[in-house]
C-alpha atoms as a PDB file:
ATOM      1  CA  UNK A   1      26.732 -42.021  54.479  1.00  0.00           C
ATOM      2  CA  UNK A   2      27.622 -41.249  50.879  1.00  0.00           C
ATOM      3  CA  UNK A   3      29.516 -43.851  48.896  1.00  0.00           C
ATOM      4  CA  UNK A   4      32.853 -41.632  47.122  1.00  0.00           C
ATOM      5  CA  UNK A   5      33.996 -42.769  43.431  1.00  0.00           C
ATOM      6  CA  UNK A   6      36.564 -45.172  44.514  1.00  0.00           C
ATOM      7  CA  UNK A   7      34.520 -46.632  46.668  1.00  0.00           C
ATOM      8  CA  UNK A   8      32.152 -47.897  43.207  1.00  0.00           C
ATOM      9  CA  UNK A   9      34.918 -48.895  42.103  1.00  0.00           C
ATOM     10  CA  UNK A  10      36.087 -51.289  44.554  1.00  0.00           C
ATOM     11  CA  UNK A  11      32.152 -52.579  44.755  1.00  0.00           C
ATOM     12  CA  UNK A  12      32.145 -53.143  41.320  1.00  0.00           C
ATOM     13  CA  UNK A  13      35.678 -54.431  41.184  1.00  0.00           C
ATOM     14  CA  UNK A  14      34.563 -57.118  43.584  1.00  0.00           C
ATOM     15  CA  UNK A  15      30.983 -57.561  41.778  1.00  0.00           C
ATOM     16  CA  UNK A  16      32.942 -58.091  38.511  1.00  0.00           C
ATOM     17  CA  UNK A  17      34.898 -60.599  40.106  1.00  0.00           C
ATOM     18  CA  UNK A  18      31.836 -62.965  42.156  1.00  0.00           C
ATOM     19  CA  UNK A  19      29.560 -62.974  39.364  1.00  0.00           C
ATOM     20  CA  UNK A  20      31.573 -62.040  35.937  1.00  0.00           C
ATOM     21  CA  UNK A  21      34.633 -64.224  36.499  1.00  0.00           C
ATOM     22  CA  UNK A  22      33.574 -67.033  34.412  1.00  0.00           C
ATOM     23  CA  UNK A  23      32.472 -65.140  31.470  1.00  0.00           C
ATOM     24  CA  UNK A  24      35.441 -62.492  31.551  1.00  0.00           C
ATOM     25  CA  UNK A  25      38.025 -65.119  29.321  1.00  0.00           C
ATOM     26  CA  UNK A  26      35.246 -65.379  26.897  1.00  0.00           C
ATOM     27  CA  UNK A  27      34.374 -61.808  26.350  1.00  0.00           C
ATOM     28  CA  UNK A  28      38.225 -61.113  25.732  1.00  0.00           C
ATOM     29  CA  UNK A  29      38.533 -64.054  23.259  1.00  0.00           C
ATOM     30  CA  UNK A  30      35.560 -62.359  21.650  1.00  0.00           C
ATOM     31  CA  UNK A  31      37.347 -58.899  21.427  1.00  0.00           C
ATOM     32  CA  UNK A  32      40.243 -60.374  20.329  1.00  0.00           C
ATOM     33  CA  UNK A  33      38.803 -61.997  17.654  1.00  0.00           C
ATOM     34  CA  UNK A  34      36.515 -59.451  16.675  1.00  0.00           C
ATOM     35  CA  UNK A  35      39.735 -57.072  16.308  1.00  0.00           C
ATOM     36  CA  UNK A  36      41.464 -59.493  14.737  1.00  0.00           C
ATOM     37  CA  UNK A  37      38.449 -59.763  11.839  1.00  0.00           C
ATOM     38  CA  UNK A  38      38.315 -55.787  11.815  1.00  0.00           C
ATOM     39  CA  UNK A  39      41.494 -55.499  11.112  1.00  0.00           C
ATOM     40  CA  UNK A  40      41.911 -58.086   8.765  1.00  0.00           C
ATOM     41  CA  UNK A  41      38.950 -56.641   6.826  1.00  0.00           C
ATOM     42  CA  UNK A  42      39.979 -53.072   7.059  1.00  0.00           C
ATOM     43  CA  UNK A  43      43.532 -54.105   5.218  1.00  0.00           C
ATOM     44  CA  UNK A  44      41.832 -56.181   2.603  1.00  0.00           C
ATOM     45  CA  UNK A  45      39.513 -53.245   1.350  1.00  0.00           C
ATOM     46  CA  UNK A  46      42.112 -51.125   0.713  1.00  0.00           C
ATOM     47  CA  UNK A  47      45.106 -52.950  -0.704  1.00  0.00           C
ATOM     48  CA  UNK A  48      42.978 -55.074  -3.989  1.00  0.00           C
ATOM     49  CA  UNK A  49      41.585 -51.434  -4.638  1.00  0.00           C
ATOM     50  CA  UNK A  50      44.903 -50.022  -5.143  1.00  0.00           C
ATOM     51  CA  UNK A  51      45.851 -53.447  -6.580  1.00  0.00           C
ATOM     52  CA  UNK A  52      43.354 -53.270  -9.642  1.00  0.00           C
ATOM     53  CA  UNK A  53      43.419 -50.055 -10.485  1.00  0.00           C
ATOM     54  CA  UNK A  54      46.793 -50.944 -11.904  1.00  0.00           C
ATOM     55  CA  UNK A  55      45.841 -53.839 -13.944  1.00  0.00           C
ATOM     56  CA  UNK A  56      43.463 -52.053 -15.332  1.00  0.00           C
ATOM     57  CA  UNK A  57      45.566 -49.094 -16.320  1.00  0.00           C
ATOM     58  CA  UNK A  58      48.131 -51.335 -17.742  1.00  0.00           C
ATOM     59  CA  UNK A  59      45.567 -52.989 -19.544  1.00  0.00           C
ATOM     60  CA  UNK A  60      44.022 -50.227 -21.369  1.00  0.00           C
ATOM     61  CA  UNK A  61      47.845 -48.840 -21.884  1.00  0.00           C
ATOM     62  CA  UNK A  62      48.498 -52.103 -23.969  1.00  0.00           C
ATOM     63  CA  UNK A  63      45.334 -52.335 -25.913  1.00  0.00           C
ATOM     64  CA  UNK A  64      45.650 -48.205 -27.027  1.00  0.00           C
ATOM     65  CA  UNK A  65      49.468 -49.371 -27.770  1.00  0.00           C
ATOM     66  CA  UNK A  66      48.709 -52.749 -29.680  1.00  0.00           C
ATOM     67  CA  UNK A  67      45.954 -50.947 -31.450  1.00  0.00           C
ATOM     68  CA  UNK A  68      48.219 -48.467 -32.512  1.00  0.00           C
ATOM     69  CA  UNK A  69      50.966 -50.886 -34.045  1.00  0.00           C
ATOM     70  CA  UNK A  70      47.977 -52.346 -35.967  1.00  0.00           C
ATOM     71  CA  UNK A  71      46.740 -49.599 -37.280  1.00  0.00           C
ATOM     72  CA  UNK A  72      50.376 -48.292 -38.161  1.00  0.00           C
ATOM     73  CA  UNK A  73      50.746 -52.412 -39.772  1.00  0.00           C
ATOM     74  CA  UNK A  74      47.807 -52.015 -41.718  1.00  0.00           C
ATOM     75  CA  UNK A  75      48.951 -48.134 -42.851  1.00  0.00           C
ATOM     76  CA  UNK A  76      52.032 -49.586 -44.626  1.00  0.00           C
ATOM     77  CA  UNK A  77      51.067 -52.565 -45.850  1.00  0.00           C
ATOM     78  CA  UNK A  78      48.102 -50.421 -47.657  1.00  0.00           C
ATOM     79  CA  UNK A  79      50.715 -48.146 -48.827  1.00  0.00           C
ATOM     80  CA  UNK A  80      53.471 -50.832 -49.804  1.00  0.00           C
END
Protein backbone atom coordinates (compact mmCIF):
# COMPACT_ATOMS: atom_id res chain seq x y z
CA UNK A 1 0.00 0.00 0.00
CA UNK A 2 1.39 3.15 -1.57
CA UNK A 3 0.42 6.49 -0.08
CA UNK A 4 -0.89 8.86 -3.52
CA UNK A 5 -0.03 12.80 -3.41
CA UNK A 6 -3.18 13.87 -1.85
CA UNK A 7 -2.98 11.57 0.52
CA UNK A 8 0.59 13.67 1.93
CA UNK A 9 -1.26 16.21 1.78
CA UNK A 10 -4.02 15.48 4.01
CA UNK A 11 -1.18 13.83 6.54
CA UNK A 12 0.59 16.83 6.53
CA UNK A 13 -2.46 19.02 6.54
CA UNK A 14 -3.39 17.34 9.79
CA UNK A 15 0.42 17.25 11.10
CA UNK A 16 0.51 21.04 10.44
CA UNK A 17 -2.45 21.43 12.38
CA UNK A 18 -1.54 19.00 15.91
CA UNK A 19 1.84 20.22 16.23
CA UNK A 20 2.25 23.71 14.17
CA UNK A 21 -0.98 25.38 15.28
CA UNK A 22 0.47 27.45 17.92
CA UNK A 23 3.35 28.77 16.06
CA UNK A 24 1.41 29.31 12.63
CA UNK A 25 0.01 33.19 13.88
CA UNK A 26 3.54 33.93 14.66
CA UNK A 27 5.25 32.87 11.54
CA UNK A 28 2.59 35.01 9.52
CA UNK A 29 3.11 38.09 11.78
CA UNK A 30 6.75 37.47 10.93
CA UNK A 31 6.09 37.45 7.08
CA UNK A 32 4.04 40.19 7.33
CA UNK A 33 6.36 42.20 8.90
CA UNK A 34 9.26 41.13 7.13
CA UNK A 35 7.30 42.25 3.80
CA UNK A 36 6.28 45.11 5.24
CA UNK A 37 10.26 46.14 6.03
CA UNK A 38 11.17 44.87 2.37
CA UNK A 39 9.02 46.88 0.95
CA UNK A 40 9.45 49.81 2.85
CA UNK A 41 13.21 49.54 2.18
CA UNK A 42 12.94 48.75 -1.45
CA UNK A 43 10.85 52.28 -1.94
CA UNK A 44 13.26 54.26 0.14
CA UNK A 45 16.41 53.28 -2.02
CA UNK A 46 15.05 54.40 -4.95
CA UNK A 47 13.03 57.55 -4.46
CA UNK A 48 16.14 59.89 -2.29
CA UNK A 49 18.35 58.64 -5.32
CA UNK A 50 16.20 60.21 -7.81
CA UNK A 51 15.54 62.90 -5.15
CA UNK A 52 19.28 64.17 -4.97
CA UNK A 53 20.32 63.91 -8.12
CA UNK A 54 18.17 66.96 -8.62
CA UNK A 55 19.49 69.08 -5.93
CA UNK A 56 22.54 68.53 -7.03
CA UNK A 57 21.94 69.45 -10.63
CA UNK A 58 20.19 72.53 -9.61
CA UNK A 59 22.94 73.29 -7.50
CA UNK A 60 25.74 73.21 -9.85
CA UNK A 61 23.18 75.04 -12.48
CA UNK A 62 23.14 78.07 -9.98
CA UNK A 63 26.74 78.22 -9.03
CA UNK A 64 27.90 78.03 -13.15
CA UNK A 65 24.97 80.82 -13.44
CA UNK A 66 25.96 83.06 -10.34
CA UNK A 67 29.53 82.65 -11.39
CA UNK A 68 28.75 83.85 -14.61
CA UNK A 69 26.88 87.17 -13.50
CA UNK A 70 30.07 87.77 -11.45
CA UNK A 71 32.34 87.41 -13.81
CA UNK A 72 30.12 89.48 -16.36
CA UNK A 73 29.88 92.24 -12.89
CA UNK A 74 33.42 92.32 -12.60
CA UNK A 75 33.87 92.61 -16.77
CA UNK A 76 32.04 95.99 -16.71
CA UNK A 77 32.91 97.45 -13.80
CA UNK A 78 36.74 96.86 -15.11
CA UNK A 79 35.69 98.37 -18.27
CA UNK A 80 33.46 101.32 -16.82
Amino acid sequence: MRLQGWEWVIILAIVLLLWGAPKLPGLAKSMAQSMRIFKKEIGTDSKPKIAEAKPEAAVAAETAVAAEADATAEGEQKQG
